[in-house]
Protein backbone atom coordinates (compact mmCIF):
# COMPACT_ATOMS: atom_id res chain seq x y z
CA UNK A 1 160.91 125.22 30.42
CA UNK A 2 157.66 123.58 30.11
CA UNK A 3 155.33 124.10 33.22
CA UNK A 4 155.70 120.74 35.42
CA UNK A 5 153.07 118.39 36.48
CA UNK A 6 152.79 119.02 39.87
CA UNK A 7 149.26 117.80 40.67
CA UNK A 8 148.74 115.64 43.55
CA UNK A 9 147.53 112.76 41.44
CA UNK A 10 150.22 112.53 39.41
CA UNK A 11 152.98 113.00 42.12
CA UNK A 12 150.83 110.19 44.19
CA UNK A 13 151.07 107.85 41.03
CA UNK A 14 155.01 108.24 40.40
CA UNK A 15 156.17 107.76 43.84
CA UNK A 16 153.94 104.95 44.26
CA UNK A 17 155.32 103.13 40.98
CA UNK A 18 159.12 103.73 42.18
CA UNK A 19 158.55 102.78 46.05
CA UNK A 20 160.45 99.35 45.14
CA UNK A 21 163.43 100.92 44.02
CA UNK A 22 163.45 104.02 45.73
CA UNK A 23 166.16 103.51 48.31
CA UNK A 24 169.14 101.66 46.87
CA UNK A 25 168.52 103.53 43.30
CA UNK A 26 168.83 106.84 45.40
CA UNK A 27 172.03 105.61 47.07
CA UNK A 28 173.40 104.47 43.90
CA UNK A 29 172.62 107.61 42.26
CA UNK A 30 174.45 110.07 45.22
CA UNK A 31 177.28 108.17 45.17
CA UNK A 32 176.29 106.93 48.47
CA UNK A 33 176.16 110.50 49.78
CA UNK A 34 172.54 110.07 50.66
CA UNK A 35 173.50 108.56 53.44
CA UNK A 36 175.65 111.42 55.18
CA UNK A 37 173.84 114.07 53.82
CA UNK A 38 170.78 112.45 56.22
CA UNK A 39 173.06 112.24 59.41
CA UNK A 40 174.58 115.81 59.00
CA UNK A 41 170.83 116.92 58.63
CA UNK A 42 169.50 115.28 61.86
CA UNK A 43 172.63 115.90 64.01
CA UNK A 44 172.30 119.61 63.20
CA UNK A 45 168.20 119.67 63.69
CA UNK A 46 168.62 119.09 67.70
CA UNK A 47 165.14 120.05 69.21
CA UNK A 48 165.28 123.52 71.05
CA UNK A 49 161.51 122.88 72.42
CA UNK A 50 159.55 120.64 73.74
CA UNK A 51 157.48 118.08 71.42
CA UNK A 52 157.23 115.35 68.46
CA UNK A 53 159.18 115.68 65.58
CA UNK A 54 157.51 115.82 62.16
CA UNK A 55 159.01 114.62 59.21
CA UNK A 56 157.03 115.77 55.92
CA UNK A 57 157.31 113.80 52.60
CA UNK A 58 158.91 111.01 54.94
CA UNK A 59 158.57 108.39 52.25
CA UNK A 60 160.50 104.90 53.21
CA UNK A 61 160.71 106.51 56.54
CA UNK A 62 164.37 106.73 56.26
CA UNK A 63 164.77 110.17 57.86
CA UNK A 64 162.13 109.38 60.76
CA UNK A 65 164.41 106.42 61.65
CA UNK A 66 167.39 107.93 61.58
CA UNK A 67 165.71 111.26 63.96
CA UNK A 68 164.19 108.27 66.27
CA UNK A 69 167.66 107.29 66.60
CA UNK A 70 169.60 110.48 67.12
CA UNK A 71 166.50 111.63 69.41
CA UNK A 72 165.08 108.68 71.72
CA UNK A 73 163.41 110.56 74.32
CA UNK A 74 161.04 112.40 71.39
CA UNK A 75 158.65 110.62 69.09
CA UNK A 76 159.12 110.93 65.64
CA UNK A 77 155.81 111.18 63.03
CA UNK A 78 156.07 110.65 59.43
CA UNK A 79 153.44 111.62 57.07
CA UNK A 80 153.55 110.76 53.19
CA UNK A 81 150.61 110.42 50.66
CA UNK A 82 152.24 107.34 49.09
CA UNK A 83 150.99 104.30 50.64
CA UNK A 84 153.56 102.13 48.93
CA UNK A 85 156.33 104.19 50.40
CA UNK A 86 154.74 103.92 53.55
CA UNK A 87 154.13 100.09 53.43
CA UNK A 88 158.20 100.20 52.82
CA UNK A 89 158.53 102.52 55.65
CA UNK A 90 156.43 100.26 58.16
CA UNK A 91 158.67 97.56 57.34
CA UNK A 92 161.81 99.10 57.88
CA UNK A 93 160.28 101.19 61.44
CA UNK A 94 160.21 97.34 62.24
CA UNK A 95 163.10 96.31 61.49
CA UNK A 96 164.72 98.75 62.96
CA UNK A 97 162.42 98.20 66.48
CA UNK A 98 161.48 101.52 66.72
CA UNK A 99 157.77 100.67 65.82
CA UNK A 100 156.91 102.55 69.44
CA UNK A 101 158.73 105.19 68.70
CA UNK A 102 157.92 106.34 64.88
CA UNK A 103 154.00 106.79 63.94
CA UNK A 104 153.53 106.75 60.36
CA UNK A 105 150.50 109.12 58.65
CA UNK A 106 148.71 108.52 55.03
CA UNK A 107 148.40 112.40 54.15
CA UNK A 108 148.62 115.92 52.42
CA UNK A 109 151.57 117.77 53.60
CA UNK A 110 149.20 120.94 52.28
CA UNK A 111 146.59 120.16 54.60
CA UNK A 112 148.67 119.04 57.81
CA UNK A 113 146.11 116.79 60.14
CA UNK A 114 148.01 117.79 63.07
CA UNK A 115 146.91 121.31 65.42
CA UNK A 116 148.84 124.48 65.61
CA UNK A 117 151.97 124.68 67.19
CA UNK A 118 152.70 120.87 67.61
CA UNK A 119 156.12 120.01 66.94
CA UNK A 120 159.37 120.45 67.90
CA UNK A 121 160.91 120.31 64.81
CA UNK A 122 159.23 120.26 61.57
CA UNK A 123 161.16 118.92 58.75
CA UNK A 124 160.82 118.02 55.04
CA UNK A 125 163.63 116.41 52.78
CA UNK A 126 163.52 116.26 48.93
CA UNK A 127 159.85 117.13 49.55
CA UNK A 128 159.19 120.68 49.27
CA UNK A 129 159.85 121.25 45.42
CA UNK A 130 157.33 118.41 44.67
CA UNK A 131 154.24 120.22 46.00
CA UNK A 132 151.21 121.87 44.12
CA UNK A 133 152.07 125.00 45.46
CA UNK A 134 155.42 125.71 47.71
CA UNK A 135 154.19 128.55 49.64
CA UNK A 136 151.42 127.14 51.35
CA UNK A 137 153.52 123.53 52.06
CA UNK A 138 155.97 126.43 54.14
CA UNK A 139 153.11 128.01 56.00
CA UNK A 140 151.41 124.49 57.06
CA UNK A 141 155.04 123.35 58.28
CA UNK A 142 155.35 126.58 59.96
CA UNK A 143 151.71 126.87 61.38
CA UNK A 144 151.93 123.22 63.27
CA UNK A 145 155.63 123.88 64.59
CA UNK A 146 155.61 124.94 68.10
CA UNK A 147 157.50 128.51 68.72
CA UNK A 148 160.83 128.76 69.48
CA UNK A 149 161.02 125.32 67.11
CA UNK A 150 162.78 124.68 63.57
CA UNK A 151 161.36 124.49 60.50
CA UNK A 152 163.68 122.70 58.02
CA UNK A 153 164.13 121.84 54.42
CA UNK A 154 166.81 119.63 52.61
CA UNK A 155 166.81 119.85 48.61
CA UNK A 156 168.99 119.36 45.99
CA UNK A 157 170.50 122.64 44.11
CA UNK A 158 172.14 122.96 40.84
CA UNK A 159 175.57 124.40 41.91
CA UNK A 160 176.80 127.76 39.78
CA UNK A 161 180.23 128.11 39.68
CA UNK A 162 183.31 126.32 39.46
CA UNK A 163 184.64 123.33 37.54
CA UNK A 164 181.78 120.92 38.90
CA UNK A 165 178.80 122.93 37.77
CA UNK A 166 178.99 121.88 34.42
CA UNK A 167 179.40 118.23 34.78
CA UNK A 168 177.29 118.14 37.39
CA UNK A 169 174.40 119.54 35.29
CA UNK A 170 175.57 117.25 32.72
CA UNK A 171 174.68 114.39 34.66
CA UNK A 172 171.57 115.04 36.69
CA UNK A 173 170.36 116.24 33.35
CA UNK A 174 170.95 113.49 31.04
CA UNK A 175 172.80 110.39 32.54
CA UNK A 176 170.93 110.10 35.85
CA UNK A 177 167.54 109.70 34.42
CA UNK A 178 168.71 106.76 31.89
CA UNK A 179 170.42 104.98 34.67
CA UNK A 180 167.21 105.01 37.11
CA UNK A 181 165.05 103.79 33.92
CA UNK A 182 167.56 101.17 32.88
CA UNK A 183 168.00 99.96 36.62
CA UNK A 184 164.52 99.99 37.43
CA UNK A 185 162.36 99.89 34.24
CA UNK A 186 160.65 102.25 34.66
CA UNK A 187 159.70 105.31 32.57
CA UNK A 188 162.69 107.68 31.70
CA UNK A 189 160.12 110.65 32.63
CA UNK A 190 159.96 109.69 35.93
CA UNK A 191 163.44 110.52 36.82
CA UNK A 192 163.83 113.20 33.95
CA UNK A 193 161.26 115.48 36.86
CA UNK A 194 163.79 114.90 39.09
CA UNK A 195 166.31 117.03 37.16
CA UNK A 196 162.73 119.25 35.81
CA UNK A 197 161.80 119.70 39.26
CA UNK A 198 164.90 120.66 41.22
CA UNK A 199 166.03 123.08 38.16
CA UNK A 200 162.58 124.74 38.84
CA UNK A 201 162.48 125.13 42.95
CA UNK A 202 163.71 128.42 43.90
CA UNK A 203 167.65 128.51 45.63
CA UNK A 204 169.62 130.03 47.90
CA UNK A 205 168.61 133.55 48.72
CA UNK A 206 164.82 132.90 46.80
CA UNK A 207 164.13 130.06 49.32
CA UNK A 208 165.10 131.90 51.86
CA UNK A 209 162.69 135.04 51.24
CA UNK A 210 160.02 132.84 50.75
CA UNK A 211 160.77 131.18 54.41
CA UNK A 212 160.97 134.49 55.97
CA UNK A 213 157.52 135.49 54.21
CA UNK A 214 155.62 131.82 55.89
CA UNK A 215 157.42 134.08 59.29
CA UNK A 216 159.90 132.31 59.87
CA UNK A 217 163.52 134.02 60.86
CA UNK A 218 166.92 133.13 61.73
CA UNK A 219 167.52 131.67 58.19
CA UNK A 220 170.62 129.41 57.71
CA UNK A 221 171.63 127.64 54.41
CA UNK A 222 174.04 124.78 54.80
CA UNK A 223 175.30 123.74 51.49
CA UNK A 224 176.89 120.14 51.18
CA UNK A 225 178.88 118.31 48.33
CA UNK A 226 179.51 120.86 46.27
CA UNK A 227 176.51 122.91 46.58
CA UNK A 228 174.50 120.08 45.09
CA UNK A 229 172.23 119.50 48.50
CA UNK A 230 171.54 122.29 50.78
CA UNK A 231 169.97 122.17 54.25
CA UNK A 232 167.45 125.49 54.69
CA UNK A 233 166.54 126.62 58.15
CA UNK A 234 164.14 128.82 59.94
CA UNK A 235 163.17 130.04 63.45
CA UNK A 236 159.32 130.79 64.64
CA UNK A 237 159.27 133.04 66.97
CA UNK A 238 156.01 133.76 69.35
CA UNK A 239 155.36 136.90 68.28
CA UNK A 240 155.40 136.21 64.26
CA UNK A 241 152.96 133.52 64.85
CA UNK A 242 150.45 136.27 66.84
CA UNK A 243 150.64 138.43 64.18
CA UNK A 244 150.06 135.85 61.23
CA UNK A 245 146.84 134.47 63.43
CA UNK A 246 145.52 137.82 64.09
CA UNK A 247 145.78 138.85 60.45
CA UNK A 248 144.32 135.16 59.76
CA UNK A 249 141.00 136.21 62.21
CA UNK A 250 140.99 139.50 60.85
């Protein structure tokens, strides 16, 4: 497979361009499971600490609302580098009247503008697999969540085995992409990464070595739908964070 674009400029410029469309082209696309997928993920991500919530890659802010609302006593922060998907998510925070609630930040999930051990909860949807470089997205998500708090990833997979692998390819592959650029007019390339991008990211038991080595622990995967979304978990823990800033001053 030919190495994907993955540079912040160009990952900037084609989420910007399908901000419009983003939301009901999604829904269309999962057969409306978008929609549960998001309220499994929340109800299971229950704050064990104390703190904020942070929700990476947050987009149209659709998973900050629905935390806000599952979680009223925490506040919820939302940090994208798309401005159009964040003018979209503004809008909807206000709709929704959760505008004191839900803070909204223009910037690099690889660079985090927040201090260590800040949040609660630290969670990034669909996000991970578009980043420059995976393994240092997982260490900033796991450097600003507090200890004893949950670092969490939902991504599509390409399921394996059984009668619905096939078809399933078959369609994320080939039809999905022509139905996004038909509904949407847009370029066919930019949903033709989608199906580049998620066959790429590293599954299952992959993911969850490369969680364990940004020190994180107690790793649960949580497949949904068929195995074609699966919610990734991790623990920090006190003393993994003392050894990975005493090797860092070293």
């Amino acid at each position: 497979m030919q190495q994907l674009d993955k540079s912040p400029k160009r990952i900037q410029s084609l989420f910007d361009s399908i901000a419009p469309t983003y939301d009901w082209l999604n829904h269309i696309m999962s057969f409306g499971f978008d929609r549960s997928w998001r309220r499994c993920t929340v109800r299971r991500l229950q704050p064990q600490v104390d703190g904020p919530i942070l929700d990476l890659c947050t987009g149209t802010a659709d998973f900050a609302i629905e935390f806000a609302k599952c979680n009223p006593k925490h506040k919820v922060v939302g940090l994208d580098f798309s401005a159009n998907m964040l003018e979209l998510g503004r809008k909807r925070i206000e709709k929704a009247k959760l505008v004191s609630q839900i803070e909204l930040v223009e910037g690099d999930a690889l660079n985090l503008p927040f201090d260590d051990n800040s949040f609660s909860v630290v969670s990034v949807s669909y996000g991970l697999r578009n980043m420059a470089d995976t393994m240092r997205g997982l260490r900033e998500m796991t450097r600003v969540c507090k200890p004893g708090g949950t670092v969490s990833i939902i991504e599509f997979r390409m399921p394996e085995r059984g009668w619905f692998a096939p078809i399933y390819r078959l369609y994320f592959r080939y039809v999905m992409p022509r139905l996004g650029a038909f509904l949407t007019g847009e370029s066919i390339g930019a949903y033709r990464y989608l199906f580049e991008s998620v066959a790429a990211f590293p599954q299952g038991e992959a993911l969850a070595d490369m969680m364990r080595e940004a020190s994180l622990s107690q790793i649960e995967q949580h497949p949904m739908t068929f195995g074609t979304v699966a919610l990734n978990t991790g623990v920090k823990h006190e003393e993994r964070q003392a050894r990975v800033a005493g090797v860092n001053g070293a």
